[in-house]
PDB file of N, CA and C in Angstrom:
ATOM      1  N   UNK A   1       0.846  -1.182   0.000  1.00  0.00           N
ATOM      2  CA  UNK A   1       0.000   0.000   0.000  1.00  0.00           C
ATOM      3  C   UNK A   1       0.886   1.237   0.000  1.00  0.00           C
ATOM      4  N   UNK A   2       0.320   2.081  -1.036  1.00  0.00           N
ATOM      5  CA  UNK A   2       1.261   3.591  -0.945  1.00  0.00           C
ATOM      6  C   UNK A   2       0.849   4.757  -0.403  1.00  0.00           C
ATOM      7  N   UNK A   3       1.787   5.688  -0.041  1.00  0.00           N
ATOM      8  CA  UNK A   3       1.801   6.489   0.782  1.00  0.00           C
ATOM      9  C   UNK A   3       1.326   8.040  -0.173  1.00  0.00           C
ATOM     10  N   UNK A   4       1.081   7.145  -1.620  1.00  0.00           N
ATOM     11  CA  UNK A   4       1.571   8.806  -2.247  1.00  0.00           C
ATOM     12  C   UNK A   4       0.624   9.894  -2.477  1.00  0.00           C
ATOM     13  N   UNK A   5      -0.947   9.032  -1.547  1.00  0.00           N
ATOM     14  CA  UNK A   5      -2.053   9.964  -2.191  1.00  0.00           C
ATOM     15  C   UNK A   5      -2.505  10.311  -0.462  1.00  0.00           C
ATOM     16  N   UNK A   6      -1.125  10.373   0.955  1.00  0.00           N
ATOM     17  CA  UNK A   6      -1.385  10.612   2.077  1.00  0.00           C
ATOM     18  C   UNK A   6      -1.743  12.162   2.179  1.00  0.00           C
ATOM     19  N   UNK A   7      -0.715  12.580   1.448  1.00  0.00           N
ATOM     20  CA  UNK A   7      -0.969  14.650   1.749  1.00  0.00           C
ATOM     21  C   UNK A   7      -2.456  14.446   0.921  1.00  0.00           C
ATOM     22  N   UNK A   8      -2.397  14.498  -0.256  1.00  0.00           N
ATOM     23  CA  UNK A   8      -4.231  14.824  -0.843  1.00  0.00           C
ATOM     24  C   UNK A   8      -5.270  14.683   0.757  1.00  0.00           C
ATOM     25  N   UNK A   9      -5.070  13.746   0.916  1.00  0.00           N
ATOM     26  CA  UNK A   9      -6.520  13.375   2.146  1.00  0.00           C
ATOM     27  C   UNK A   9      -6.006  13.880   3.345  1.00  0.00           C
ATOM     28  N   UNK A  10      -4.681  13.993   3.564  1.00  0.00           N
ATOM     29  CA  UNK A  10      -4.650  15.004   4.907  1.00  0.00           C
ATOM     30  C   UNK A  10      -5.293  16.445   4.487  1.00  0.00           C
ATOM     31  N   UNK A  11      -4.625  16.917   3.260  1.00  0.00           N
ATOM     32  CA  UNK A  11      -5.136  17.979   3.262  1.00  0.00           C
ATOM     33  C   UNK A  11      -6.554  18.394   2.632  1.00  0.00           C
ATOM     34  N   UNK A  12      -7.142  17.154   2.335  1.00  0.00           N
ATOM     35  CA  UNK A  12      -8.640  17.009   2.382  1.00  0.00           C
ATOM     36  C   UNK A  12      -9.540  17.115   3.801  1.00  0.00           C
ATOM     37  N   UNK A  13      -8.375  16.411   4.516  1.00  0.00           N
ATOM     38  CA  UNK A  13      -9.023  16.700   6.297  1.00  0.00           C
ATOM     39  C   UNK A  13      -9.157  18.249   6.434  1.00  0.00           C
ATOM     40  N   UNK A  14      -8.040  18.714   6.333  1.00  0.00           N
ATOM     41  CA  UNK A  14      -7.752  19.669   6.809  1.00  0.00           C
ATOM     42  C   UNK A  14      -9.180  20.827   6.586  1.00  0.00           C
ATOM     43  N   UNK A  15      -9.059  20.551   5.099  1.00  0.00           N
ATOM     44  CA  UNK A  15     -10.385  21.213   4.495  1.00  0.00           C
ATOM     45  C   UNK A  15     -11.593  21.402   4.766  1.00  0.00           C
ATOM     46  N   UNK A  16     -11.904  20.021   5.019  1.00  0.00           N
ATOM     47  CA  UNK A  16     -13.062  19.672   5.548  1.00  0.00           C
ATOM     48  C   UNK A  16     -12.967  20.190   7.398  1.00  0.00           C
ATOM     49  N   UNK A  17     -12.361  20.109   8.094  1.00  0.00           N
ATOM     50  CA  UNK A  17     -12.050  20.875   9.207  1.00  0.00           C
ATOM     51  C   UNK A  17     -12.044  22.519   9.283  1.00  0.00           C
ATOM     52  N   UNK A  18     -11.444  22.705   8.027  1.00  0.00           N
ATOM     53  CA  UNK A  18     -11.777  24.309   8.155  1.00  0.00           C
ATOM     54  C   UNK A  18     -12.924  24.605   7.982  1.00  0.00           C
ATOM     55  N   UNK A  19     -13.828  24.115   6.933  1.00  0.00           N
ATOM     56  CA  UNK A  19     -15.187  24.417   6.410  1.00  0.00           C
ATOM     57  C   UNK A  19     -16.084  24.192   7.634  1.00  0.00           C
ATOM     58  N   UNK A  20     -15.897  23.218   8.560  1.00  0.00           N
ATOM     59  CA  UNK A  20     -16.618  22.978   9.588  1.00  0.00           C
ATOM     60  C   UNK A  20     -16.391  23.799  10.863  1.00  0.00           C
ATOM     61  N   UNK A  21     -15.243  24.239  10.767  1.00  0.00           N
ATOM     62  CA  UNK A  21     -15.117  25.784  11.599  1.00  0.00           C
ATOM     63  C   UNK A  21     -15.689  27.083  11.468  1.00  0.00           C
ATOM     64  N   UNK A  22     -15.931  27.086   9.846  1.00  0.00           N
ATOM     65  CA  UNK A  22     -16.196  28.175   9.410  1.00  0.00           C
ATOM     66  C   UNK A  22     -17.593  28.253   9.959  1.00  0.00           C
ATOM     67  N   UNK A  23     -18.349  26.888   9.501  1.00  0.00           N
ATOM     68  CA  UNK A  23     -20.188  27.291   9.529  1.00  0.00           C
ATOM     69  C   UNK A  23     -20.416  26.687  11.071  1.00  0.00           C
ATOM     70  N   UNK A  24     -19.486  26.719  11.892  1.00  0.00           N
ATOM     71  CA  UNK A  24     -19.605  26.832  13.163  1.00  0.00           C
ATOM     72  C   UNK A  24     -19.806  28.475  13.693  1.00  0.00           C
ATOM     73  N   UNK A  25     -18.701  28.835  13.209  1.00  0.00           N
ATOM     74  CA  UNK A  25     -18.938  30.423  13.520  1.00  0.00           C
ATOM     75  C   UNK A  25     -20.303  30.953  12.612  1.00  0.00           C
ATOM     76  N   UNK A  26     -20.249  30.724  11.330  1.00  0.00           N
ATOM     77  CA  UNK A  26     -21.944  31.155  10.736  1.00  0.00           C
ATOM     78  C   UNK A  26     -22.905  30.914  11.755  1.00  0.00           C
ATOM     79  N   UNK A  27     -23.020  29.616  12.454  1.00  0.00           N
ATOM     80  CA  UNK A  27     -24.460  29.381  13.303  1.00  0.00           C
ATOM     81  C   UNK A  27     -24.188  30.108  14.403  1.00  0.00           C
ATOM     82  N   UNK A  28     -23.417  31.197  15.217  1.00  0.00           N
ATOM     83  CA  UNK A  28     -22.889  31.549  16.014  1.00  0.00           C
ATOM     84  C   UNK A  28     -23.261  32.612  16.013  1.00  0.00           C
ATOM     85  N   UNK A  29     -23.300  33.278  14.723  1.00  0.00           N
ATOM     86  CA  UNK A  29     -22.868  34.672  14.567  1.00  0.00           C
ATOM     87  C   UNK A  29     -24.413  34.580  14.501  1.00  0.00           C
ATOM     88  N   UNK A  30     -25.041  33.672  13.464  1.00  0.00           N
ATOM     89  CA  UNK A  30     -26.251  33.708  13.791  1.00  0.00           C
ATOM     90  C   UNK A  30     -27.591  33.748  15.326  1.00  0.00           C
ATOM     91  N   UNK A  31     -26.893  32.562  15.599  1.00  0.00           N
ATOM     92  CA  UNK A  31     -27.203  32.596  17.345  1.00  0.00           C
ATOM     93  C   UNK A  31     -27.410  34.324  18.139  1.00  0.00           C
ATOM     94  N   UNK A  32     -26.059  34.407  17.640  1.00  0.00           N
ATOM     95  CA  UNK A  32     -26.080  36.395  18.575  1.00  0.00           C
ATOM     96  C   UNK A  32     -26.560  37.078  18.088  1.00  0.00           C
ATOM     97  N   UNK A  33     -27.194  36.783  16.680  1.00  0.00           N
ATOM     98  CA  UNK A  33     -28.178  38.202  16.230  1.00  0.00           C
ATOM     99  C   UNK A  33     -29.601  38.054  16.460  1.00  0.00           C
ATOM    100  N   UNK A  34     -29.992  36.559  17.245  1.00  0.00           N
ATOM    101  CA  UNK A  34     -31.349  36.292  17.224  1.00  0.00           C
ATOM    102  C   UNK A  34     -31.442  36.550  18.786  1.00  0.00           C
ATOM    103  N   UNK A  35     -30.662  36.216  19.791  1.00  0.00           N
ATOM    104  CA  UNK A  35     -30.323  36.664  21.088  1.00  0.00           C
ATOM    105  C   UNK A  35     -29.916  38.194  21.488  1.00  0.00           C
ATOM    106  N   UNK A  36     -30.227  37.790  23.010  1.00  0.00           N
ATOM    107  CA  UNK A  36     -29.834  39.493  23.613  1.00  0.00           C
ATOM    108  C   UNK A  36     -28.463  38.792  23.528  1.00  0.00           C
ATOM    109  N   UNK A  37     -27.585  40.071  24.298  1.00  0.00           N
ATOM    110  CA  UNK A  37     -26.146  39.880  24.809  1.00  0.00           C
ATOM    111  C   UNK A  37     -26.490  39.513  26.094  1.00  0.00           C
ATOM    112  N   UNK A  38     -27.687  39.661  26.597  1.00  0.00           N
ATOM    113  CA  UNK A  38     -27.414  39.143  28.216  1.00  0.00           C
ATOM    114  C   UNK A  38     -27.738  37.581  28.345  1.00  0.00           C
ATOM    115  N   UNK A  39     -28.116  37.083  27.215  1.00  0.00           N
ATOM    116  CA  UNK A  39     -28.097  35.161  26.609  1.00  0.00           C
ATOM    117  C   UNK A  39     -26.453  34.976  26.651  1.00  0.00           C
ATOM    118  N   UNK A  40     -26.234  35.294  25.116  1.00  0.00           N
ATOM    119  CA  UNK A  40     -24.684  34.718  24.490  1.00  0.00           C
ATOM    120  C   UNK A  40     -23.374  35.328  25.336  1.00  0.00           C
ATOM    121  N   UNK A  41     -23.796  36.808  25.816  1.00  0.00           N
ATOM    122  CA  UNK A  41     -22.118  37.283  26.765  1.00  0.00           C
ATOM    123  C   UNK A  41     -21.885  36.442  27.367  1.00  0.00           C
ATOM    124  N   UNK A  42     -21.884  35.640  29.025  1.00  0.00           N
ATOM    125  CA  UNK A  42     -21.552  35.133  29.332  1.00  0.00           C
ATOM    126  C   UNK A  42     -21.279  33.731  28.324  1.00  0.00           C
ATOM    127  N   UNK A  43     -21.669  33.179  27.886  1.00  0.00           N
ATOM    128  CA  UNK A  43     -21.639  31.869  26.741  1.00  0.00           C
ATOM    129  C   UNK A  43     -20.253  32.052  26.194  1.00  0.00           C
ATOM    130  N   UNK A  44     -20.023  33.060  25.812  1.00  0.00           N
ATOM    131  CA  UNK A  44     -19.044  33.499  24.772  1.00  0.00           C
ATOM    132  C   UNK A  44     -17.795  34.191  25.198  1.00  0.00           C
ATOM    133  N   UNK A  45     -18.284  34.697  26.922  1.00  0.00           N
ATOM    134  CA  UNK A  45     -16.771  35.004  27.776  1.00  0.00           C
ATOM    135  C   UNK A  45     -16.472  33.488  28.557  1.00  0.00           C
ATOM    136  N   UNK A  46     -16.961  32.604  28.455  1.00  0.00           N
ATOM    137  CA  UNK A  46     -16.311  31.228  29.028  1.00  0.00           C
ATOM    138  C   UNK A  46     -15.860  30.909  28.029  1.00  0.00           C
ATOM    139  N   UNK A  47     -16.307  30.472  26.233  1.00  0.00           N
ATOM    140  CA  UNK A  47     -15.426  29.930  25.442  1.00  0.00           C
ATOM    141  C   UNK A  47     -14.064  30.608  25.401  1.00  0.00           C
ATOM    142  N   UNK A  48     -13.873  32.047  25.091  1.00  0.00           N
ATOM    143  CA  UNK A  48     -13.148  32.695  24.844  1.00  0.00           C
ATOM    144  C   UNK A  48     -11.789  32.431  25.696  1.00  0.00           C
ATOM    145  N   UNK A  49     -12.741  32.629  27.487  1.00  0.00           N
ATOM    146  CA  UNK A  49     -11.472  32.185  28.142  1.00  0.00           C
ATOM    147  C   UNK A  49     -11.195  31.157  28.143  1.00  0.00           C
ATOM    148  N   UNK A  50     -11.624  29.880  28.083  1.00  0.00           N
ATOM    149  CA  UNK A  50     -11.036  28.667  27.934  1.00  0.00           C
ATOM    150  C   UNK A  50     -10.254  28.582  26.742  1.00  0.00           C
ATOM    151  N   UNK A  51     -10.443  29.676  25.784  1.00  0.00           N
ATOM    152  CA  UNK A  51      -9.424  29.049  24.559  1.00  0.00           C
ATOM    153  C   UNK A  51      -8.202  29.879  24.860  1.00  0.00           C
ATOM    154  N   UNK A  52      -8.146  30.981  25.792  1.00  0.00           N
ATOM    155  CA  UNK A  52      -7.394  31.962  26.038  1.00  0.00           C
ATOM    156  C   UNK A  52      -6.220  30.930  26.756  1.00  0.00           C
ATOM    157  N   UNK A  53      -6.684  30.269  27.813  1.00  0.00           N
ATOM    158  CA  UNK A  53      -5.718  29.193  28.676  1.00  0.00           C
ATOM    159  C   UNK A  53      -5.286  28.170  28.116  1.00  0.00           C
ATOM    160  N   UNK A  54      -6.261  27.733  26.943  1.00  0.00           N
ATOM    161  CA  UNK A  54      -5.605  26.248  26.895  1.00  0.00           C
ATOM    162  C   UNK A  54      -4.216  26.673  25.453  1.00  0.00           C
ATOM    163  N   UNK A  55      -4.848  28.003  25.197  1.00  0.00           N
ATOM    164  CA  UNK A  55      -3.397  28.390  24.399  1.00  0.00           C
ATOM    165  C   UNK A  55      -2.582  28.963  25.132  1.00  0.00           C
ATOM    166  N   UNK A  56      -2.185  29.519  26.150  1.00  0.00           N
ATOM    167  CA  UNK A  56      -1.439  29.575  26.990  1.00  0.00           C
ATOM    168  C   UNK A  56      -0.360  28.790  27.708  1.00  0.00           C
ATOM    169  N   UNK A  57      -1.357  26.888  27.313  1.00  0.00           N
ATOM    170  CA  UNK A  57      -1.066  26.339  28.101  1.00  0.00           C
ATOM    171  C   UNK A  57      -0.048  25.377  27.213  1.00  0.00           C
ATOM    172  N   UNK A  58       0.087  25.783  25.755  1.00  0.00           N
ATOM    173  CA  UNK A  58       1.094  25.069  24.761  1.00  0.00           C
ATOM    174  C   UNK A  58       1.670  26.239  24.248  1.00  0.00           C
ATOM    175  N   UNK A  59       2.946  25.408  24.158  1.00  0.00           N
ATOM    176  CA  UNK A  59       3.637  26.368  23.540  1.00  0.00           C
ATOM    177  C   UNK A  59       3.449  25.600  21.840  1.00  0.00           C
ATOM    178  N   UNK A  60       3.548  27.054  20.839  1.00  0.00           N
ATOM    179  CA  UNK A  60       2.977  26.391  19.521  1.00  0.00           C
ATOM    180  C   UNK A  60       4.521  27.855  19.017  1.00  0.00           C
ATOM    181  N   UNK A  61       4.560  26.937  17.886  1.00  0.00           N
ATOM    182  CA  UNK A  61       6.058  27.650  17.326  1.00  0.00           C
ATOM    183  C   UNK A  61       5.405  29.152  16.395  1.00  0.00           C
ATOM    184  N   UNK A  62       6.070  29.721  15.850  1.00  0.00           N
ATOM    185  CA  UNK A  62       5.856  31.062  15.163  1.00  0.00           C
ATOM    186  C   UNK A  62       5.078  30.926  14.128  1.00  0.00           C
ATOM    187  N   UNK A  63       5.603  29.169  13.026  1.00  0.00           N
ATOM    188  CA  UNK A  63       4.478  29.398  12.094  1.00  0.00           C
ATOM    189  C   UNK A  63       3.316  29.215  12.277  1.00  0.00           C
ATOM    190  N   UNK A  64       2.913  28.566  13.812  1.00  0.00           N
ATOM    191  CA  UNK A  64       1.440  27.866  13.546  1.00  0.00           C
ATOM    192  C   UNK A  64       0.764  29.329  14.187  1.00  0.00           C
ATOM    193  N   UNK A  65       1.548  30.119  15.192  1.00  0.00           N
ATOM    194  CA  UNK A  65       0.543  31.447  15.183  1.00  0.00           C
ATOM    195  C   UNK A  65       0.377  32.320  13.781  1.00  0.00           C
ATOM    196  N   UNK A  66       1.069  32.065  12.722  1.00  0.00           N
ATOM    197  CA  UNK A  66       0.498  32.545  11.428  1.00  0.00           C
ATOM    198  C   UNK A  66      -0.256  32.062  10.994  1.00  0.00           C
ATOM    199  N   UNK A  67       0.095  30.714  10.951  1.00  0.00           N
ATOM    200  CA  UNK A  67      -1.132  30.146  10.272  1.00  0.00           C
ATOM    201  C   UNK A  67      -2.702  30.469  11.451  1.00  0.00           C
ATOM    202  N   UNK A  68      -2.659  30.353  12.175  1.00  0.00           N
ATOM    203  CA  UNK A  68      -4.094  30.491  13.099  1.00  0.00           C
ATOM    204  C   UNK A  68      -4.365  32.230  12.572  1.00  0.00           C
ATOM    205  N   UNK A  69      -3.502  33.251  12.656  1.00  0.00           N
ATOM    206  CA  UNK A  69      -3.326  34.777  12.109  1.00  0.00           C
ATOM    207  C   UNK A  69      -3.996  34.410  10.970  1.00  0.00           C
ATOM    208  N   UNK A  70      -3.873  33.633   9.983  1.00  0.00           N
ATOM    209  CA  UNK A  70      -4.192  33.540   8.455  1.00  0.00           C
ATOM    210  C   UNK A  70      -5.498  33.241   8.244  1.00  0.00           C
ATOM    211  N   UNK A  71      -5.894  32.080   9.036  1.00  0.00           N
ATOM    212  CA  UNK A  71      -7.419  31.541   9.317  1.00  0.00           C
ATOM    213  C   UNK A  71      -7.870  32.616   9.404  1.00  0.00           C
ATOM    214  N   UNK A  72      -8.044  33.548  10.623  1.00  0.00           N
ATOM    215  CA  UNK A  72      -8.502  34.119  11.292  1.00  0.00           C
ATOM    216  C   UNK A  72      -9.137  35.205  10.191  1.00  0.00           C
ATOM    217  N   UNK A  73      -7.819  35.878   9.855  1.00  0.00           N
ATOM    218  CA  UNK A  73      -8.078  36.962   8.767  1.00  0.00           C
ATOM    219  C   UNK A  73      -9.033  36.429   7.580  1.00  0.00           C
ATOM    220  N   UNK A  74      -9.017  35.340   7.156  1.00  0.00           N
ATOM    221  CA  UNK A  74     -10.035  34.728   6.303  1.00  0.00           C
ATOM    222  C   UNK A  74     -10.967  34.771   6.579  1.00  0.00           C
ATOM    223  N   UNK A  75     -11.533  33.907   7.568  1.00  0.00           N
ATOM    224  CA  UNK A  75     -12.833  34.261   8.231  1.00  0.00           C
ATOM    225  C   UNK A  75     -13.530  35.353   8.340  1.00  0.00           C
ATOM    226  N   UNK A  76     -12.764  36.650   9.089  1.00  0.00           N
ATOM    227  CA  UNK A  76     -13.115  38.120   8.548  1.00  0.00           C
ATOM    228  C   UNK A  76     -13.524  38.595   7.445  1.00  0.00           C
ATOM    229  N   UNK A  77     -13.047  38.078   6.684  1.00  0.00           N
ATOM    230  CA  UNK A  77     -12.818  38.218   5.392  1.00  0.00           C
ATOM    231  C   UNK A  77     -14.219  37.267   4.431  1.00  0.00           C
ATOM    232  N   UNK A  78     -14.257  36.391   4.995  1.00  0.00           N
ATOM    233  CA  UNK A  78     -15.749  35.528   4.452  1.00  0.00           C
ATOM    234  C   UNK A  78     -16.298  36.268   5.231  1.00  0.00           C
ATOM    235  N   UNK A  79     -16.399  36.422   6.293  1.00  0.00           N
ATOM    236  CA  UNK A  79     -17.895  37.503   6.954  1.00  0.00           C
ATOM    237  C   UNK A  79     -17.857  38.765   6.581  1.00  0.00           C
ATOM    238  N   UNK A  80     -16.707  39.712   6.080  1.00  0.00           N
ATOM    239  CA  UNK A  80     -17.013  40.511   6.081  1.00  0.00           C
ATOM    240  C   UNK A  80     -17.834  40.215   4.783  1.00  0.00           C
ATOM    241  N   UNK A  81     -17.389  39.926   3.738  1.00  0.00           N
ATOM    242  CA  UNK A  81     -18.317  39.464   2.062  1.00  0.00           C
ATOM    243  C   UNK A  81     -19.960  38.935   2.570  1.00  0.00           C
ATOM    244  N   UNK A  82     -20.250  38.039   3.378  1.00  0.00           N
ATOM    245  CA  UNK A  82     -21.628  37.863   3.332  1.00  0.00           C
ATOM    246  C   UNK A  82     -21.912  38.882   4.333  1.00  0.00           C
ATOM    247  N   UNK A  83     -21.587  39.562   5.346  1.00  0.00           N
ATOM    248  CA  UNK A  83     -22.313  40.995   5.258  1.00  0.00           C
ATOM    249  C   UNK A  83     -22.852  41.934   4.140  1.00  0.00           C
ATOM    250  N   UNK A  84     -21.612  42.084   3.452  1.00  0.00           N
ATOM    251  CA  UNK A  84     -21.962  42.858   2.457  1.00  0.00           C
ATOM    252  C   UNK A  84     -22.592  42.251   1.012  1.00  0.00           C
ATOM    253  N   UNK A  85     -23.194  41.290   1.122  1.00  0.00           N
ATOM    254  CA  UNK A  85     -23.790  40.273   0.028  1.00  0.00           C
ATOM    255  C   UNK A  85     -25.189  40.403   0.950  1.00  0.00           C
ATOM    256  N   UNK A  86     -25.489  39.929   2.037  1.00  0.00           N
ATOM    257  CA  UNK A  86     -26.832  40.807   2.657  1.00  0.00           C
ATOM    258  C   UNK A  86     -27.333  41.848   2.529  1.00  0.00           C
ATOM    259  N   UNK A  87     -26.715  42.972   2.546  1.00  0.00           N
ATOM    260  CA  UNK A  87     -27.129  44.350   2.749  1.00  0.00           C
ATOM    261  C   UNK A  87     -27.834  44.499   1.000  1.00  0.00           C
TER     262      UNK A  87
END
């Protein structure tokens, strides 16, 4: 058995992992516009801090805070477009 079609489907995971991040945050963003802030604030200051510590709690080298920087800015970047594809 060969190894040579391993990157394709890792980085098919990967894909499929991002996309499922993404419309995690869609149902989210959705969630807080159908809610008060006095529902989702607290909801959303426990995730926050738990992700605040448990990255705290590894050390992760320079490229992977770019790469998470890179996600990030994407995401912005898809929301900011279906904002402005709504309006």
């Amino acid at each position: 058995m060969s190894d040579s079609n391993a990157p394709e489907h890792l980085d098919a995971k990967h894909e499929r992992n991002r996309q499922q991040r993404i419309e995690g945050i869609k149902r989210w963003v959705e969630y807080i516009k159908s809610e008060s802030p006095e529902t989702w604030g607290s909801q959303q200051n426990a995730v926050v801090n738990d992700q605040l510590d448990a990255a705290q709690s590894v050390q992760t080298s320079a490229s992977h805070q770019q790469h998470v920087k890179d996600v990030a800015a994407e995401i912005i970047e898809a929301s900011s477009e279906s904002d402005a594809e709504s309006k």
